[in-house]
Protein backbone atom coordinates (compact mmCIF):
# COMPACT_ATOMS: atom_id res chain seq x y z
CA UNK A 1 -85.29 -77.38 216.60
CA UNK A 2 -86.30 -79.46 219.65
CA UNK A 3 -84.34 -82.82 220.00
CA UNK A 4 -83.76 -85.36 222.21
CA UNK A 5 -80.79 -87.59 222.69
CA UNK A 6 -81.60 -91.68 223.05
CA UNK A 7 -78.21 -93.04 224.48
CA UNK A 8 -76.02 -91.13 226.88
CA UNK A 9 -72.45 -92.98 226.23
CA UNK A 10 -69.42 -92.26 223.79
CA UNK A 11 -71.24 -90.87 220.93
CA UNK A 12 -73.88 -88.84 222.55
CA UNK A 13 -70.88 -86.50 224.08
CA UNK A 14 -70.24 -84.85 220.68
CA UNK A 15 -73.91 -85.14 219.06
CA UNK A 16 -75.33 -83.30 222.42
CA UNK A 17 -72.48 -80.72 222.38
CA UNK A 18 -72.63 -80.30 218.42
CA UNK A 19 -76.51 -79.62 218.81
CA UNK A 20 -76.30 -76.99 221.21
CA UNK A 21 -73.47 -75.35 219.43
CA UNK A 22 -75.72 -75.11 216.12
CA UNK A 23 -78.26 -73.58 217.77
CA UNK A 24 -80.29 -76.78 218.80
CA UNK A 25 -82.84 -76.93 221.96
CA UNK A 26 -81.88 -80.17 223.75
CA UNK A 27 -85.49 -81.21 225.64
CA UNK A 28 -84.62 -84.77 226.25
CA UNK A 29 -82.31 -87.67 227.09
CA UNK A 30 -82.69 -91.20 227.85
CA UNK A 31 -80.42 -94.06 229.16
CA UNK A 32 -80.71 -97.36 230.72
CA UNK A 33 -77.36 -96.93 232.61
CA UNK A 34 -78.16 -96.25 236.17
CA UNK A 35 -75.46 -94.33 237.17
CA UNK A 36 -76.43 -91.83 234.09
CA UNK A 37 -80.13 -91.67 234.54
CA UNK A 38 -80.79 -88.09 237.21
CA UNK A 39 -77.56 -86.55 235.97
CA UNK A 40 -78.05 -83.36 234.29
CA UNK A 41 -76.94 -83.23 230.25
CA UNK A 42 -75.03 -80.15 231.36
CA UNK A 43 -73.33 -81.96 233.99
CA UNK A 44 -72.02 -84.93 231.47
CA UNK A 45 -71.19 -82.43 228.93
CA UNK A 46 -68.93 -80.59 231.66
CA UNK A 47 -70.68 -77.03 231.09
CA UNK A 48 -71.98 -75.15 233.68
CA UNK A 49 -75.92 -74.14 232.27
CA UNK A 50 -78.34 -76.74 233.22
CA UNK A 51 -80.18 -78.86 230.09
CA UNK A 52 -82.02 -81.43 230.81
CA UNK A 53 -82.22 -84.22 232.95
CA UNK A 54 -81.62 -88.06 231.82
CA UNK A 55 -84.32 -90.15 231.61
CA UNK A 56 -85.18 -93.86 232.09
CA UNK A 57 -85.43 -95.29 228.72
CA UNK A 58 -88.32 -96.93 230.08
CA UNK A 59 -89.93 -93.39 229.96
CA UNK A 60 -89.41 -93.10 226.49
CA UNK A 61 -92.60 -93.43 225.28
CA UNK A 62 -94.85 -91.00 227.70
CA UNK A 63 -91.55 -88.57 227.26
CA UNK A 64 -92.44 -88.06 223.62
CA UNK A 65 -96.01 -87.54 224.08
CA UNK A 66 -95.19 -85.08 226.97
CA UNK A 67 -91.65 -83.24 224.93
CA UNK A 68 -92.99 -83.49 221.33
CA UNK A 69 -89.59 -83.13 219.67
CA UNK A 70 -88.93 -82.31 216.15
CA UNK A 71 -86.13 -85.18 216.00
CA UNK A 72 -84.54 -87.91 218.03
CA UNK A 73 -80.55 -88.75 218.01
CA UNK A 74 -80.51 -92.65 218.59
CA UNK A 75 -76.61 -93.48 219.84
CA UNK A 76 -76.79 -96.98 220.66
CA UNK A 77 -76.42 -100.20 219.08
CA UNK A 78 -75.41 -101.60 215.88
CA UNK A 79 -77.88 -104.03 214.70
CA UNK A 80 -81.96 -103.03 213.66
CA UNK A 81 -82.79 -106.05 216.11
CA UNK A 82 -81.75 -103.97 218.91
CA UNK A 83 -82.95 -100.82 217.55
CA UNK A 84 -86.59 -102.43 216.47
CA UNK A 85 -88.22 -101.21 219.59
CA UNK A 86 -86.77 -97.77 219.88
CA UNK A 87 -87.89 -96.78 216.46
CA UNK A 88 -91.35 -97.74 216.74
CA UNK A 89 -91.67 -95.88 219.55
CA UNK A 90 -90.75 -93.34 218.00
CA UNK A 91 -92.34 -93.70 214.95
CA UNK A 92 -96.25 -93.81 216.68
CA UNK A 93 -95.27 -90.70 218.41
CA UNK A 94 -94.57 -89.07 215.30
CA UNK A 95 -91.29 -88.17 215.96
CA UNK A 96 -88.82 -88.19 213.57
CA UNK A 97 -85.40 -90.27 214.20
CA UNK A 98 -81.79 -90.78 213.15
CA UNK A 99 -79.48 -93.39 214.53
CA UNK A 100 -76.09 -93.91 214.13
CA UNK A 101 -76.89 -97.71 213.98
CA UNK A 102 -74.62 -99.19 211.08
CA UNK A 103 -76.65 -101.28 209.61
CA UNK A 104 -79.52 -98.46 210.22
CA UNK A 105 -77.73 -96.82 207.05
CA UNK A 106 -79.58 -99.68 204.29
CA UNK A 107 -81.28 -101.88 206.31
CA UNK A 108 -83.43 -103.09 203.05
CA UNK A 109 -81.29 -105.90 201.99
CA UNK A 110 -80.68 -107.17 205.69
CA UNK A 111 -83.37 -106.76 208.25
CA UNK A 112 -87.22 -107.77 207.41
CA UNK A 113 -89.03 -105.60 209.90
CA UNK A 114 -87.63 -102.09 208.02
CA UNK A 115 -90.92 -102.53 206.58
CA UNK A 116 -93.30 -102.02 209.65
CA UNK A 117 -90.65 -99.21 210.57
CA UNK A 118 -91.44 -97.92 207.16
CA UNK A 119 -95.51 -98.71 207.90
CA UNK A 120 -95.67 -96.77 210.99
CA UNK A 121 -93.50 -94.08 210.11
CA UNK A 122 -95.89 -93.12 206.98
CA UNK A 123 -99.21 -93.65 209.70
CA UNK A 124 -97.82 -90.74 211.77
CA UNK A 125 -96.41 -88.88 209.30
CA UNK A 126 -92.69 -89.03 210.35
CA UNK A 127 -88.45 -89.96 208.97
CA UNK A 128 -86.91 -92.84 210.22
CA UNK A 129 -83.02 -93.23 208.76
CA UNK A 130 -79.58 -93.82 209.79
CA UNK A 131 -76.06 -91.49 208.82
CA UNK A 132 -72.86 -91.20 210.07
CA UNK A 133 -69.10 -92.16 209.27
CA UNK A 134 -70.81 -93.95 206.02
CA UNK A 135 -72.67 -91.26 204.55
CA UNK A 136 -69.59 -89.76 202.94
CA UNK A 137 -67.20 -91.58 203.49
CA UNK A 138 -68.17 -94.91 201.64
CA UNK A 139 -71.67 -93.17 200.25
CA UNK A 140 -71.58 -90.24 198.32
CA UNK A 141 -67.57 -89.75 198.50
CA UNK A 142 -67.79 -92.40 196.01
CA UNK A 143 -70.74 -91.84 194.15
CA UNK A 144 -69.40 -88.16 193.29
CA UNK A 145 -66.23 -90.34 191.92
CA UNK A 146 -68.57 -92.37 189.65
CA UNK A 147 -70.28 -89.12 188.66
CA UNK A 148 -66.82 -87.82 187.02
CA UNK A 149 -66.91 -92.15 185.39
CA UNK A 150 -67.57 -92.68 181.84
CA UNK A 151 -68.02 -96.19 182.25
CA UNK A 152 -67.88 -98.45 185.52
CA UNK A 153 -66.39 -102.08 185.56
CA UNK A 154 -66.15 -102.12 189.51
CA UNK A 155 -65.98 -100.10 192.76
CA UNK A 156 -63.55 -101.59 195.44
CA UNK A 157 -63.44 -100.26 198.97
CA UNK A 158 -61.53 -100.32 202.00
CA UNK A 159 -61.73 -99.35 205.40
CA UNK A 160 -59.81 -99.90 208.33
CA UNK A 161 -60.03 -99.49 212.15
CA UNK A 162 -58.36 -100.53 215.43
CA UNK A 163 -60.81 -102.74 217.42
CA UNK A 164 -58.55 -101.58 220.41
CA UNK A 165 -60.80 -98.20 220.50
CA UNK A 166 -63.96 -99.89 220.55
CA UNK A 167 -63.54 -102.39 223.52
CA UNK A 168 -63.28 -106.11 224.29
CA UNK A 169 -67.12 -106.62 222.90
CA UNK A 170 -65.98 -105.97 219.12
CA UNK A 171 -62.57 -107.20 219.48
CA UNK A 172 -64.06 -110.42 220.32
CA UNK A 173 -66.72 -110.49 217.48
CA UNK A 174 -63.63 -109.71 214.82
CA UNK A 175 -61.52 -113.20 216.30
CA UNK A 176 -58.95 -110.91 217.85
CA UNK A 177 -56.67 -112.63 219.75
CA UNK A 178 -57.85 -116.31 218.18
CA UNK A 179 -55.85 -119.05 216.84
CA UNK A 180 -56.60 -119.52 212.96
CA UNK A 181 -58.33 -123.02 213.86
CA UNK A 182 -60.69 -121.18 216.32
CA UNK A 183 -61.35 -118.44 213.79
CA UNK A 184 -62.49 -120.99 211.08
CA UNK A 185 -64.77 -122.43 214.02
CA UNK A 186 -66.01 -119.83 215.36
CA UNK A 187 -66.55 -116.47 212.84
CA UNK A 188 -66.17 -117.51 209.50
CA UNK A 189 -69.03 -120.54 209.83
CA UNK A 190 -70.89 -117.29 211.50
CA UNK A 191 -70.47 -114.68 208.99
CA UNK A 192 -69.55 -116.26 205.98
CA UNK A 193 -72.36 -116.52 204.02
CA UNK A 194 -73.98 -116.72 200.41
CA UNK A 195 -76.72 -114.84 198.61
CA UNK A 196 -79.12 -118.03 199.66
CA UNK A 197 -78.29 -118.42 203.10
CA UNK A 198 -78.52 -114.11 203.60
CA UNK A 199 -82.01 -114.31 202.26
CA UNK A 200 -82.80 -117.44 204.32
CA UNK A 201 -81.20 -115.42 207.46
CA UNK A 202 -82.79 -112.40 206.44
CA UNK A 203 -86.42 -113.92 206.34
CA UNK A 204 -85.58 -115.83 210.18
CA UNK A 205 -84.26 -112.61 211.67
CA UNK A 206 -81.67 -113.90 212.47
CA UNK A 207 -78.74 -112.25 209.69
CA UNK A 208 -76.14 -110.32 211.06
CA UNK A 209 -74.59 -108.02 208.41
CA UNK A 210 -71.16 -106.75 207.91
CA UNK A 211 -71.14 -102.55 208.28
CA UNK A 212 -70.33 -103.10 203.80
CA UNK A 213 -73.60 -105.31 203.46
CA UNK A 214 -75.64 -102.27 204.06
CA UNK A 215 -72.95 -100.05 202.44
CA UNK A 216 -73.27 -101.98 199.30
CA UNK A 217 -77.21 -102.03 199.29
CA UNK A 218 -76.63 -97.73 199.73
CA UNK A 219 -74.58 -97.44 196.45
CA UNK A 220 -76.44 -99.88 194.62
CA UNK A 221 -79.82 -97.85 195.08
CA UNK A 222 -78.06 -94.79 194.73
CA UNK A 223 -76.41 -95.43 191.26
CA UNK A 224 -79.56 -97.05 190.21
CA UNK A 225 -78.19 -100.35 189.63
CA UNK A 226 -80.19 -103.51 190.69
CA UNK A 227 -78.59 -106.41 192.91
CA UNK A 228 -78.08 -109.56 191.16
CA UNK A 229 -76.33 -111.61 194.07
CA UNK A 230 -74.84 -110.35 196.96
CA UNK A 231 -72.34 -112.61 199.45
CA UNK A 232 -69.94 -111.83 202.63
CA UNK A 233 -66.68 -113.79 203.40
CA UNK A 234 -64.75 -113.28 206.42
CA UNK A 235 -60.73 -113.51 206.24
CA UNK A 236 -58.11 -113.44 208.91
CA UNK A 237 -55.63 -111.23 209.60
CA UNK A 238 -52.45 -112.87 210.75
CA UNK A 239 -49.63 -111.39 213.70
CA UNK A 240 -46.33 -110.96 212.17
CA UNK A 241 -44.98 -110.91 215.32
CA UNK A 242 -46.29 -110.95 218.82
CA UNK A 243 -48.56 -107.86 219.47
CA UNK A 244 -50.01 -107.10 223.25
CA UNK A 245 -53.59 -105.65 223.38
CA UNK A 246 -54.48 -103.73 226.34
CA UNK A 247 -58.38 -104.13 225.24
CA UNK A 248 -58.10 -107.87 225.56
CA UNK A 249 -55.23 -107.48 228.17
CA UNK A 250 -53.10 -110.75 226.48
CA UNK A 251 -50.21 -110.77 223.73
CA UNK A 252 -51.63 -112.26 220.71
CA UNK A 253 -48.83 -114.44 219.47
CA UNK A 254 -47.52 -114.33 216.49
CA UNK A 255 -49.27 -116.25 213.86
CA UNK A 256 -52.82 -116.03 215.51
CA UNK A 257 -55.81 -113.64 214.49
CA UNK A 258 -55.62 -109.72 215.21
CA UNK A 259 -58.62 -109.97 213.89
CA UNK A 260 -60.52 -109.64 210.36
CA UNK A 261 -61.65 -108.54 207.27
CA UNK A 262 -65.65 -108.94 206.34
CA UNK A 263 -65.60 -108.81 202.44
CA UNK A 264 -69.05 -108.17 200.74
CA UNK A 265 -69.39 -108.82 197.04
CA UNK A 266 -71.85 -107.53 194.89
CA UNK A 267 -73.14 -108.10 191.44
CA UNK A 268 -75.22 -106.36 189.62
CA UNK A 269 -77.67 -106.47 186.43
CA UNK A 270 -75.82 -103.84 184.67
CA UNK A 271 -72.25 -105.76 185.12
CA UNK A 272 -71.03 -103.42 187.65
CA UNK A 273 -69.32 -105.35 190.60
CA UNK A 274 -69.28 -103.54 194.22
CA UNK A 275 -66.64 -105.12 196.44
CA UNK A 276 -66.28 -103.63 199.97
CA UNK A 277 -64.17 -104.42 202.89
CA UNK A 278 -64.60 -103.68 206.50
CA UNK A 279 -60.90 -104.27 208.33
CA UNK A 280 -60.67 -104.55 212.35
CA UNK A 281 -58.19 -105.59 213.88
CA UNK A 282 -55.74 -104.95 216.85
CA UNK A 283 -52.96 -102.56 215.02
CA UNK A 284 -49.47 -102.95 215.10
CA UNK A 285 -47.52 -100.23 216.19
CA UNK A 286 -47.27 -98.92 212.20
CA UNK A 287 -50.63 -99.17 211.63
CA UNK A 288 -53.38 -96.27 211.68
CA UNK A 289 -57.26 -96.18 210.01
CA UNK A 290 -57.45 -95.48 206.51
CA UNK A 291 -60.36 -95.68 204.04
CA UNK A 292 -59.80 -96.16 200.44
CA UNK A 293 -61.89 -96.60 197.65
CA UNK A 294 -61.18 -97.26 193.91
CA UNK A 295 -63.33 -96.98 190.77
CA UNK A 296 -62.50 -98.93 187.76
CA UNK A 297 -63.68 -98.27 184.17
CA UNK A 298 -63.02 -95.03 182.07
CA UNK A 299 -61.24 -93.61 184.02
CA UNK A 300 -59.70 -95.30 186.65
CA UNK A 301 -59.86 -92.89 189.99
CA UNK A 302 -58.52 -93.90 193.38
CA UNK A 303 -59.22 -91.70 196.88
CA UNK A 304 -57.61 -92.56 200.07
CA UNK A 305 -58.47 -91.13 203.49
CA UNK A 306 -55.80 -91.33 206.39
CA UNK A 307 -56.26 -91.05 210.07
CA UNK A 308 -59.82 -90.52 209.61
CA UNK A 309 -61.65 -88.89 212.92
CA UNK A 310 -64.46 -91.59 212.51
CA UNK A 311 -66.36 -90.65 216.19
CA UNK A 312 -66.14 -87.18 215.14
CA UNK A 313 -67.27 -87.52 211.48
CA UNK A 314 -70.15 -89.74 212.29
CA UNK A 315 -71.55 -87.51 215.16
CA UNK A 316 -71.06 -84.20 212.77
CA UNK A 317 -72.78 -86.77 209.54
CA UNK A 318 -75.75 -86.94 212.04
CA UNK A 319 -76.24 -83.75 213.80
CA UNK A 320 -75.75 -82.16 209.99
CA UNK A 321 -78.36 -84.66 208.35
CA UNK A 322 -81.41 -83.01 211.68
CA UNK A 323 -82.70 -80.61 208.74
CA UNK A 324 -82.58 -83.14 206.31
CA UNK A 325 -84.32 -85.80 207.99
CA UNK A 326 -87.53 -83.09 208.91
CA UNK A 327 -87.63 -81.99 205.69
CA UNK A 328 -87.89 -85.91 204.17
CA UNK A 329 -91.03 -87.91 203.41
CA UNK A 330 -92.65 -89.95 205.58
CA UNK A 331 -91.65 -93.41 206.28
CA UNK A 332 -87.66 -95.01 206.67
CA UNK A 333 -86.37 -93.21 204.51
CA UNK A 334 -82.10 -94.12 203.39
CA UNK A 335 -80.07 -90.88 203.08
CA UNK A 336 -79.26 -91.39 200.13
CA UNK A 337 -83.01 -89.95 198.96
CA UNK A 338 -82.36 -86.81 200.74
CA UNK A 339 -79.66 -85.39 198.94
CA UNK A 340 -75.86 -84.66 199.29
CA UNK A 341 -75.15 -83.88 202.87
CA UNK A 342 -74.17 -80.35 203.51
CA UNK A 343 -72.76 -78.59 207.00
CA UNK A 344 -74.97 -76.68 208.40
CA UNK A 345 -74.31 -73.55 210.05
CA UNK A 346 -77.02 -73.66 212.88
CA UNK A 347 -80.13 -75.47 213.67
């Protein structure tokens, strides 16, 4: 299998290394960090056998027509916005293309332009989709739960992380570090919104989903319910006491905002309710990541994850989901069409 990596940061350390140690043929990177770009994969990796250069992202396009790789790794951003460009690039090469993107995972119900994605993808004959951390973990971790359901009243998630291991840039966007007056002002007038106002967002370009809006949108399709309104609310989190944070190098006094939760509420024709909620915040020092979802009807079934390796997870969720993605139809295609995701021994 012939792939190339598209962003040579955090991520891209384990999906490069977990390719080669399946097996995979690494023909191609690309960066737009200058101090990257020339450097040798091998080098970056810390392993002596030489790989492949890094390219200019700017080369993308004649790269592919020159590399013609089975599959491209895309390691980047979080929204489709920022993705938009990358993809279609990909998809008029023909090349087939997973991100780790978030909201890459169901981008149906948030970002317009999937379609032409979808378009172009079909034209050339190639997969467009996004995995990671979410493909199990809040996809079909829970779906096998409602498979052992005889009857469903609600699913209710819950996932935490420590916005201290992603840097100042998400920090920020959670209100870490804000008074509770500034986070009224500033994120919940931002991300608080209704099933109206997403649609009206949605058809501007101009939406920014929670990680659960797309997370919802994946379970609805894949129990085969059908949306009947779907909403996000942001809520603070509060310091019980003051708690310093190295990211944002201050002490967030007690009583201001660690940071927050992003709670998305669906409902749906058949009467099932979704509710799922994404937690960052700076952690106190008792705190860890935990993800925990609970299904209510006959029976009721909880599952809790603690201390999940998230990086890890979502780097294995893609470099696993290579064979799945080549072997998919043509177009953007969500992972939940291809099937449970397996490991895979090699490549």
């Amino acid at each position: 299998m012939k792939i190339v990596q598209i962003g040579c940061g955090k991520m891209s350390l384990y999906t490069m290394r977990y390719v080669l140690e399946k097996g995979g043929k690494l023909v191609g990177a690309f960066d737009i960090n200058k101090n990257v770009i020339g450097k040798d994969v091998g080098q970056i990796l810390g392993i002596k056998p030489k790989i492949c250069k890094v390219d200019d992202i700017a080369k993308l396009d004649a790269r592919l027509k020159e590399l013609k790789p089975d599959v491209a790794i895309i390691t980047t951003m979080s929204l489709m916005s920022d993705l938009y460009d990358v993809m279609m690039i990909c998809a008029n090469n023909g090349v087939n293309a997973i991100t780790t993107c978030e909201e890459a995972f169901y981008p149906w119900n948030s970002f317009e332009k999937t379609k032409e994605i979808d378009r172009v993808a079909k034209a050339h004959n190639c997969t467009i989709c996004g995995s990671g951390y979410q493909d199990v973990s809040w996809g079909s971790l829970i779906t096998a739960l409602c498979g052992t359901t005889q009857s469903i009243r609600k699913i209710t998630g819950k996932s935490s992380y420590n916005v201290e291991d992603y840097g100042i840039a998400l920090a920020k966007v959670h209100g870490a570090g804000l008074t509770t007056e500034q986070f009224d002002k500033e994120i919940v007038s931002a991300n608080t919104v209704t099933d109206a106002k997403a649609k009206e967002l949605m058809a501007s370009g101009e939406f920014l989903p929670s990680y659960m809006w797309n997370v919802n949108g994946w379970l609805v399709s894949a129990l085969g319910l059908h949306v009947k309104s779907q909403s996000q609310r942001c809520v603070p989190h509060i310091a019980k006491e003051d708690l310093n944070s190295s990211t944002l190098q201050m002490t967030i006094t007690k009583g201001d905002v660690t940071g927050m939760s992003a709670i998305v509420t669906t409902e749906t024709e058949e009467g099932i309710v979704i509710e799922s909620e994404c937690i960052g915040k700076v952690y106190a020092s008792d705190e860890f990541d935990s993800n925990e979802w609970t299904v209510e009807g006959e029976p009721n079934t909880t599952v809790t994850i603690n201390k999940p390796q998230t990086v890890e997870m979502t780097c294995a969720s893609v470099v696993n989901r290579l064979p799945d993605v080549i072997n998919a139809p043509a177009g953007y295609v969500t992972t939940e069409k291809m099937g449970e995701l397996r490991f895979k021994t090699s490549l």
